[in-house]
Every structure is written in C-alpha cells, then in structure tokens.
C-alpha atoms as a PDB file:
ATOM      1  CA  UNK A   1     -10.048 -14.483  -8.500  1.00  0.00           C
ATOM      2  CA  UNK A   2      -7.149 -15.825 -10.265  1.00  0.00           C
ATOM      3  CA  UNK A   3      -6.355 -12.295 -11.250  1.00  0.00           C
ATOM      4  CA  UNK A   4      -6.601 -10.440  -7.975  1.00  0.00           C
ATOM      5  CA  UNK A   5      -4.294 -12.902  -7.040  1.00  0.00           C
ATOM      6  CA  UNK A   6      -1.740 -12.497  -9.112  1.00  0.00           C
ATOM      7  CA  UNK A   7      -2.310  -8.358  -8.262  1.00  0.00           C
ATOM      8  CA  UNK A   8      -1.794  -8.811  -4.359  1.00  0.00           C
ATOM      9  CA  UNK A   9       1.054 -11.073  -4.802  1.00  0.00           C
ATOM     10  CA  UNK A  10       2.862  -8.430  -7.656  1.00  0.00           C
ATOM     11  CA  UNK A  11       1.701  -5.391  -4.979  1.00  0.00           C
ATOM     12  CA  UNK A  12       3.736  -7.082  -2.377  1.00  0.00           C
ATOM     13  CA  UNK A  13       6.338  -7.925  -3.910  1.00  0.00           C
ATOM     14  CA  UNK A  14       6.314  -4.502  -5.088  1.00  0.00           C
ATOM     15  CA  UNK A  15       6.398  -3.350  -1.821  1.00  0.00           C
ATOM     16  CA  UNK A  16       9.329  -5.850  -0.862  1.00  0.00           C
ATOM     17  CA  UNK A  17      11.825  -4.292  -3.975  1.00  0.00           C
ATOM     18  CA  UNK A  18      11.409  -1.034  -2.682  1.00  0.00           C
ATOM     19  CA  UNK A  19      12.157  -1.555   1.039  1.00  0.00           C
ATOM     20  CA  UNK A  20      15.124  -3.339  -0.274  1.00  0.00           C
ATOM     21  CA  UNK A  21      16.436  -0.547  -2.574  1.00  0.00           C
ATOM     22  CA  UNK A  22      15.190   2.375  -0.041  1.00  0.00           C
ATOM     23  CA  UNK A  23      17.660   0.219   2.751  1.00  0.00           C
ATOM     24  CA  UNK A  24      20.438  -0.595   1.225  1.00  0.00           C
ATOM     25  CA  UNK A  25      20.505   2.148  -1.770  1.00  0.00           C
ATOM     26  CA  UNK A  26      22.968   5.519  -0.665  1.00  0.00           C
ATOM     27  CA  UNK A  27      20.609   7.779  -2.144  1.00  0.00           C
ATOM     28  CA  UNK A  28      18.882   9.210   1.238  1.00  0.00           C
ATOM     29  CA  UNK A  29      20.201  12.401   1.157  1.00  0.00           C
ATOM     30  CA  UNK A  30      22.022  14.193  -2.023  1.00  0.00           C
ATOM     31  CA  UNK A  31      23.842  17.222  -3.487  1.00  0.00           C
ATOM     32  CA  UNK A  32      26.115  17.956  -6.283  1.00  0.00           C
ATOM     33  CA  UNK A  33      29.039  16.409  -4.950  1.00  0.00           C
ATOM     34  CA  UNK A  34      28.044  14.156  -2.575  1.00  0.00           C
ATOM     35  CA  UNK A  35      25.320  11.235  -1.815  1.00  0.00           C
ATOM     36  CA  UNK A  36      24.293   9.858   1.942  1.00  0.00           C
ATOM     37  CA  UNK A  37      21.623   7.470   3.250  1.00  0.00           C
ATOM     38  CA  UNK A  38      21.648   5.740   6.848  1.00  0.00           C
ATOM     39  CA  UNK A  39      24.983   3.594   6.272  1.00  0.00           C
ATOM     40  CA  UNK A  40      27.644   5.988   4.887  1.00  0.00           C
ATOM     41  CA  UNK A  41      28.559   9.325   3.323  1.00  0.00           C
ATOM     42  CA  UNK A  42      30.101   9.208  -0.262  1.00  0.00           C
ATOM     43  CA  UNK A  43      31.924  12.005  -1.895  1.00  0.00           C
ATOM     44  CA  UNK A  44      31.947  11.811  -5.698  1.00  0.00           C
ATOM     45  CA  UNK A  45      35.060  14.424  -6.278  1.00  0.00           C
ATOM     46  CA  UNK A  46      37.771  12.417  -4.128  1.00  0.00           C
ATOM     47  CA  UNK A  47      35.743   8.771  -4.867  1.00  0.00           C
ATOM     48  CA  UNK A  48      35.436   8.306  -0.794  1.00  0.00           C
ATOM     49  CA  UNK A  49      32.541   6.511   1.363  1.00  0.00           C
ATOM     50  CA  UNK A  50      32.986   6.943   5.140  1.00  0.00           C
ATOM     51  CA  UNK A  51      30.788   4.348   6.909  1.00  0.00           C
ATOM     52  CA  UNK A  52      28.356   6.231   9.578  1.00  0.00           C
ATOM     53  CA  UNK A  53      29.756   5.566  13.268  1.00  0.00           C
ATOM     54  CA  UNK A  54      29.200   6.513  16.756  1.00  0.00           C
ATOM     55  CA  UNK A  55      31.694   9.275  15.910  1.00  0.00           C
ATOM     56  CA  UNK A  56      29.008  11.281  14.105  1.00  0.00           C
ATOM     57  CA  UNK A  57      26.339  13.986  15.782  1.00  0.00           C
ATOM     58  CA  UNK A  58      23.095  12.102  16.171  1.00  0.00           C
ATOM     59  CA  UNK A  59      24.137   8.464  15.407  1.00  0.00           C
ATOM     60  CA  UNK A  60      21.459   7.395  17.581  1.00  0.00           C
ATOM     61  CA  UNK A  61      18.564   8.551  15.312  1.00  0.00           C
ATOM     62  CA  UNK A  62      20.564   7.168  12.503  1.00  0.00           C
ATOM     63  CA  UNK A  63      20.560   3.715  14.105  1.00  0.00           C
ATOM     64  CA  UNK A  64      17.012   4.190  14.531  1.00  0.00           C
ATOM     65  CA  UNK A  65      15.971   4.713  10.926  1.00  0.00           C
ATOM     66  CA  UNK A  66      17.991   1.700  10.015  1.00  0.00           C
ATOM     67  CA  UNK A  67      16.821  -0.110  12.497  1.00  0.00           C
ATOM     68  CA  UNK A  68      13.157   0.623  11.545  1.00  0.00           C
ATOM     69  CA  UNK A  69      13.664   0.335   7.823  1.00  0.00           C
ATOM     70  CA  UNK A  70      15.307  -3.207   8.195  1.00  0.00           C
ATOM     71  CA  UNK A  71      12.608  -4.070  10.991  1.00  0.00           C
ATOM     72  CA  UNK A  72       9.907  -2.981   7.900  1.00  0.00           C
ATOM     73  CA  UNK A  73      12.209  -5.030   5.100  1.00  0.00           C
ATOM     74  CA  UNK A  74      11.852  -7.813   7.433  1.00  0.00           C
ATOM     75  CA  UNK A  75       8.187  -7.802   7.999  1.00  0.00           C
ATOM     76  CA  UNK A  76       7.406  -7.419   4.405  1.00  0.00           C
ATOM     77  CA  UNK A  77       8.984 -10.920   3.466  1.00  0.00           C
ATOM     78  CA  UNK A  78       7.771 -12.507   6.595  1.00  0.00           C
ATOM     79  CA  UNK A  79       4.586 -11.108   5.814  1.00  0.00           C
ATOM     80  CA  UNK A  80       4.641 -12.851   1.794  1.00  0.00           C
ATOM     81  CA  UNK A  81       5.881 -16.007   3.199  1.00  0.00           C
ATOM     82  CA  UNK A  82       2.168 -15.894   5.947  1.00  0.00           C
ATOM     83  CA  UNK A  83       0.147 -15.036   3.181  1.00  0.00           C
ATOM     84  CA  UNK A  84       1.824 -17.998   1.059  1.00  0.00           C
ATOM     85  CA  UNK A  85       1.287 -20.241   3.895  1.00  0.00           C
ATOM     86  CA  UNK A  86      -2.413 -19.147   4.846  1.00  0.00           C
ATOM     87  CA  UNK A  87      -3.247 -19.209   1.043  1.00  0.00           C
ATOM     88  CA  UNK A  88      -2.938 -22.948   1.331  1.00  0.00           C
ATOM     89  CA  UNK A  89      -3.858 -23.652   5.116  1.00  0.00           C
ATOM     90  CA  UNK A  90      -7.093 -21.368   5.300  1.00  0.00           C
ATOM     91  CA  UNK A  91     -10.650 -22.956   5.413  1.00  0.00           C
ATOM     92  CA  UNK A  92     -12.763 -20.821   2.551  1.00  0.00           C
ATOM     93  CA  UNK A  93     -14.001 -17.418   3.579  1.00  0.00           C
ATOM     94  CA  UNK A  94     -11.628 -16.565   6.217  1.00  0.00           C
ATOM     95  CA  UNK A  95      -9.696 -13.572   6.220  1.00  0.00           C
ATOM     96  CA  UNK A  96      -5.839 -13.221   5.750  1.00  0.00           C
ATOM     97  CA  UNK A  97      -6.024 -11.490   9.611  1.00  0.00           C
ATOM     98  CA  UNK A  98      -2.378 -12.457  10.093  1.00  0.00           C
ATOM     99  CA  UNK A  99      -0.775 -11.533   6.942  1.00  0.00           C
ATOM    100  CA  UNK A 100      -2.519  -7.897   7.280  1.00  0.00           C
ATOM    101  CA  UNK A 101      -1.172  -7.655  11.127  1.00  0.00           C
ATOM    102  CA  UNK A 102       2.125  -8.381   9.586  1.00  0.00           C
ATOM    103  CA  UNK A 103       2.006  -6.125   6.442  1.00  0.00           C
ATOM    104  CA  UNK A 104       0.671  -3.208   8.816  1.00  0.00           C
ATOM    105  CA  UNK A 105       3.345  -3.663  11.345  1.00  0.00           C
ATOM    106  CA  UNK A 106       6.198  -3.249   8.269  1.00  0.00           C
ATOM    107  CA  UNK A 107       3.813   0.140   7.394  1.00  0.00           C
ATOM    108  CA  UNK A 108       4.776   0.896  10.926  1.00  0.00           C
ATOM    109  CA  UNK A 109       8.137   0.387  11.178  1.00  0.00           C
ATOM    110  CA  UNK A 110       9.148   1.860   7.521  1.00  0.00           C
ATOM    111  CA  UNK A 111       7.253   4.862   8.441  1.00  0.00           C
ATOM    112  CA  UNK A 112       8.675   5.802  11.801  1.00  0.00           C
ATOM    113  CA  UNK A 113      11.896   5.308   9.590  1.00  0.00           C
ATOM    114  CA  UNK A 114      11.639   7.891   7.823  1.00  0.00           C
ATOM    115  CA  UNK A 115       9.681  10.391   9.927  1.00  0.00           C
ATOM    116  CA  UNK A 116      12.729  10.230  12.416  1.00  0.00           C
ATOM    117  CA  UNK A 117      14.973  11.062   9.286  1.00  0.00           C
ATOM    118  CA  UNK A 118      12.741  13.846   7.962  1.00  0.00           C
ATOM    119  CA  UNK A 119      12.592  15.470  11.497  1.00  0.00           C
ATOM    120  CA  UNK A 120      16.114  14.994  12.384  1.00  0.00           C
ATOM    121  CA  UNK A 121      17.809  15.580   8.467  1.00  0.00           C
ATOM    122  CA  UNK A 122      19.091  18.744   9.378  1.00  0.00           C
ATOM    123  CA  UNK A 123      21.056  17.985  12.574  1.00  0.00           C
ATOM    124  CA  UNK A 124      21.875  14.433  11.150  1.00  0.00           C
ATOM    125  CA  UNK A 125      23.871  16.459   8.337  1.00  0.00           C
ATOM    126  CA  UNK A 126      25.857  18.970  10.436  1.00  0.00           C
ATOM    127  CA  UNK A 127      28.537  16.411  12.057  1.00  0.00           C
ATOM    128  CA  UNK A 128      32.029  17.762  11.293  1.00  0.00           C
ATOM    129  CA  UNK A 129      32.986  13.796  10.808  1.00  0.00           C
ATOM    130  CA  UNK A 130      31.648  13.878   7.106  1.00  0.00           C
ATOM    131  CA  UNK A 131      34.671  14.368   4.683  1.00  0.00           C
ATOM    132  CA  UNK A 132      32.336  17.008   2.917  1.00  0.00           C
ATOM    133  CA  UNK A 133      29.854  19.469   3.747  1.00  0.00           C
ATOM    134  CA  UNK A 134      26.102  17.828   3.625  1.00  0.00           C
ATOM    135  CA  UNK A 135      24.130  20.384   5.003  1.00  0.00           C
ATOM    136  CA  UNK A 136      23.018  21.444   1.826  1.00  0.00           C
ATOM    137  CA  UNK A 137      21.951  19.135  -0.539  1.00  0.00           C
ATOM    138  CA  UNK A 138      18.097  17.665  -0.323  1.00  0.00           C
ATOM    139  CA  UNK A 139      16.392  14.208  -0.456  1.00  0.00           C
ATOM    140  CA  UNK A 140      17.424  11.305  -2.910  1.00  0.00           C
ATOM    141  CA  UNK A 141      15.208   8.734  -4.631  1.00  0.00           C
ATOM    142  CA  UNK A 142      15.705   6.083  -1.691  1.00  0.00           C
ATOM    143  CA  UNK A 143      14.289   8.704   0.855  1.00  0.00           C
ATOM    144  CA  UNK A 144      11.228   8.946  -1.540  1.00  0.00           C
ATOM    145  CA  UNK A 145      11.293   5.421  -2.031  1.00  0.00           C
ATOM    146  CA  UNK A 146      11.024   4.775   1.757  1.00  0.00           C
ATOM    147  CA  UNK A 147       7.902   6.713   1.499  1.00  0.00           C
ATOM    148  CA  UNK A 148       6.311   5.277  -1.416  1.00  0.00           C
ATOM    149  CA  UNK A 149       6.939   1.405   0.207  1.00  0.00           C
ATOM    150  CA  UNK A 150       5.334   2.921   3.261  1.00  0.00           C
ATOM    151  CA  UNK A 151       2.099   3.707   1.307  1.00  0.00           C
ATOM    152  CA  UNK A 152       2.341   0.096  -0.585  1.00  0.00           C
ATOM    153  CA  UNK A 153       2.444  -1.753   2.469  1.00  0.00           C
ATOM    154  CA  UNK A 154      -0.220   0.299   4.091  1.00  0.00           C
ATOM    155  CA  UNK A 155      -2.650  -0.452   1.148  1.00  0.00           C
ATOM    156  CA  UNK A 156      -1.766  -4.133   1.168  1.00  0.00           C
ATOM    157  CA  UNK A 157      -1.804  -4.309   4.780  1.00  0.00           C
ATOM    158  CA  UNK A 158      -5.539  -3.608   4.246  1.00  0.00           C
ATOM    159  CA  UNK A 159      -6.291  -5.553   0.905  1.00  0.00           C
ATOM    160  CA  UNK A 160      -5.206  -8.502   2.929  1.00  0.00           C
ATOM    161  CA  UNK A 161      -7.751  -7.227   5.769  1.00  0.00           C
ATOM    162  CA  UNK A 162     -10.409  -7.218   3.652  1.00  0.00           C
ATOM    163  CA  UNK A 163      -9.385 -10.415   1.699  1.00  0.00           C
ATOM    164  CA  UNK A 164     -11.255 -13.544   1.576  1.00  0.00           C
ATOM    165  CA  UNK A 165      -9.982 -16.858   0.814  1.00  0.00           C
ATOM    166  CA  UNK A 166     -12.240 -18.177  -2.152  1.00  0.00           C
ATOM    167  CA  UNK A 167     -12.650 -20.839  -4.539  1.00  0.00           C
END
C-alpha cells in the first residue's frame, strides 16, 4: 500500500510540474525565429518579448486559455493539499470522493485551455500587433505539455475515485 502511495502522490505531483511549465513556459506556439504562448510573443533575431494585450486580434480567447490553464494549475495543488488532508482525516475504506472532484475539475479546466487554443491558433496568430509574422510556425513543447497534464490529471482524477483509504 505503501507503494501505491508513494505512485499517486509522484503522479500528481507529476501532473502539478507540468501545468506549471505548460503556464508559465513561452513555448505554445513556435517557428524559426520566433516563440509565443498565452502571455507574450518573443522574437529571437531582434531579442524582443511583447506582452499579449487587448491590442491584439482575439485577446479574449487568449485570456481564456490562461484563465483556464491557471484555473487547472490551481486545482491541481488544491487538489494534493485535499488528498494530504483526507489521507489523515478519513475513517478506513472510504473513498478520496473529494480529492477526485477536485483533480477532475483541473482535467476540466486545463483541457478547455487548450481546445480553445487549438481551435482558435490560427486567428490568434494573424494580429498585425506581433513584431513578427507568427502565422507560420506550429506547436511548442508547452502546448503538448498542456495536453499531456490534461491526461495525468484525468487518470488521477480517477485513481483517487477508485481509491480506498487502507491500513
């Protein structure tokens, strides 16, 4: 039991890191000369970042996916801190209900994140506010990463549905 423990509390954890790095990491959306996530747009030839404002074409679906992926990042370490507490206020054989309503709601949230980015992407890219041209480039290692947490914290939102509290 000890063991499976340990697991669930690495898996989250897990899950936590790569929220974090998906957030705040400006890898969202790349090309040769340029990188852009849901904060700001940086230019590697003139060593620029312009920060992502009401000035740019679709801001409000950009506010949304950071919105949702800080909502999710939120969750996530509310939900560790639950399963903490219920791992020490439980009686034996109940279930962790809370810490999986949690987990799943970050699921949620991280995933309506970055569906609203992968529908939107292309008119989130053609603002004439960037200091480059983004339209073509294609997804970084954060926008992956957004979807790989989302799977983690779907499969731990369950493991802690299906969890017992045992000796």
């Amino acid at each position: 039991m000890l063991i499976l423990l340990a697991f669930i509390i690495v898996f989250h954890i897990t899950s936590a890191a790569l929220l974090f790095i998906s957030t705040i990491d400006n890898a969202w959306w790349v090309g040769d000369n340029f990188s852009t996530d849901v904060w700001r747009m940086c230019s590697r030839n003139i060593s620029t970042c312009v920060a992502i404002t009401d000035q740019f074409r679709e801001y409000q679906s950009i506010q949304a996916v950071q919105a949702g992926m800080i909502l999710s990042t939120i969750f996530c370490c509310v939900g560790f801190l639950v399963f903490i507490l219920q791992l020490f206020r439980l009686k034996q054989g109940e279930r962790f209900v809370l810490t999986s309503i949690i987990q799943l709601l970050s699921c949620l949230c991280v995933m309506i994140a970055a569906s609203i980015y992968t529908d939107r992407h292309e008119e989130l890219h053609m603002s004439n506010a960037y200091i480059v041209e983004v339209s073509e480039g294609q997804y970084g290692y954060s926008f992956v990463l957004a979807w790989i947490a989302f799977a983690f914290t779907l499969i731990s939102g369950v493991m802690y549905l299906i969890l017992r509290k045992r000796k």
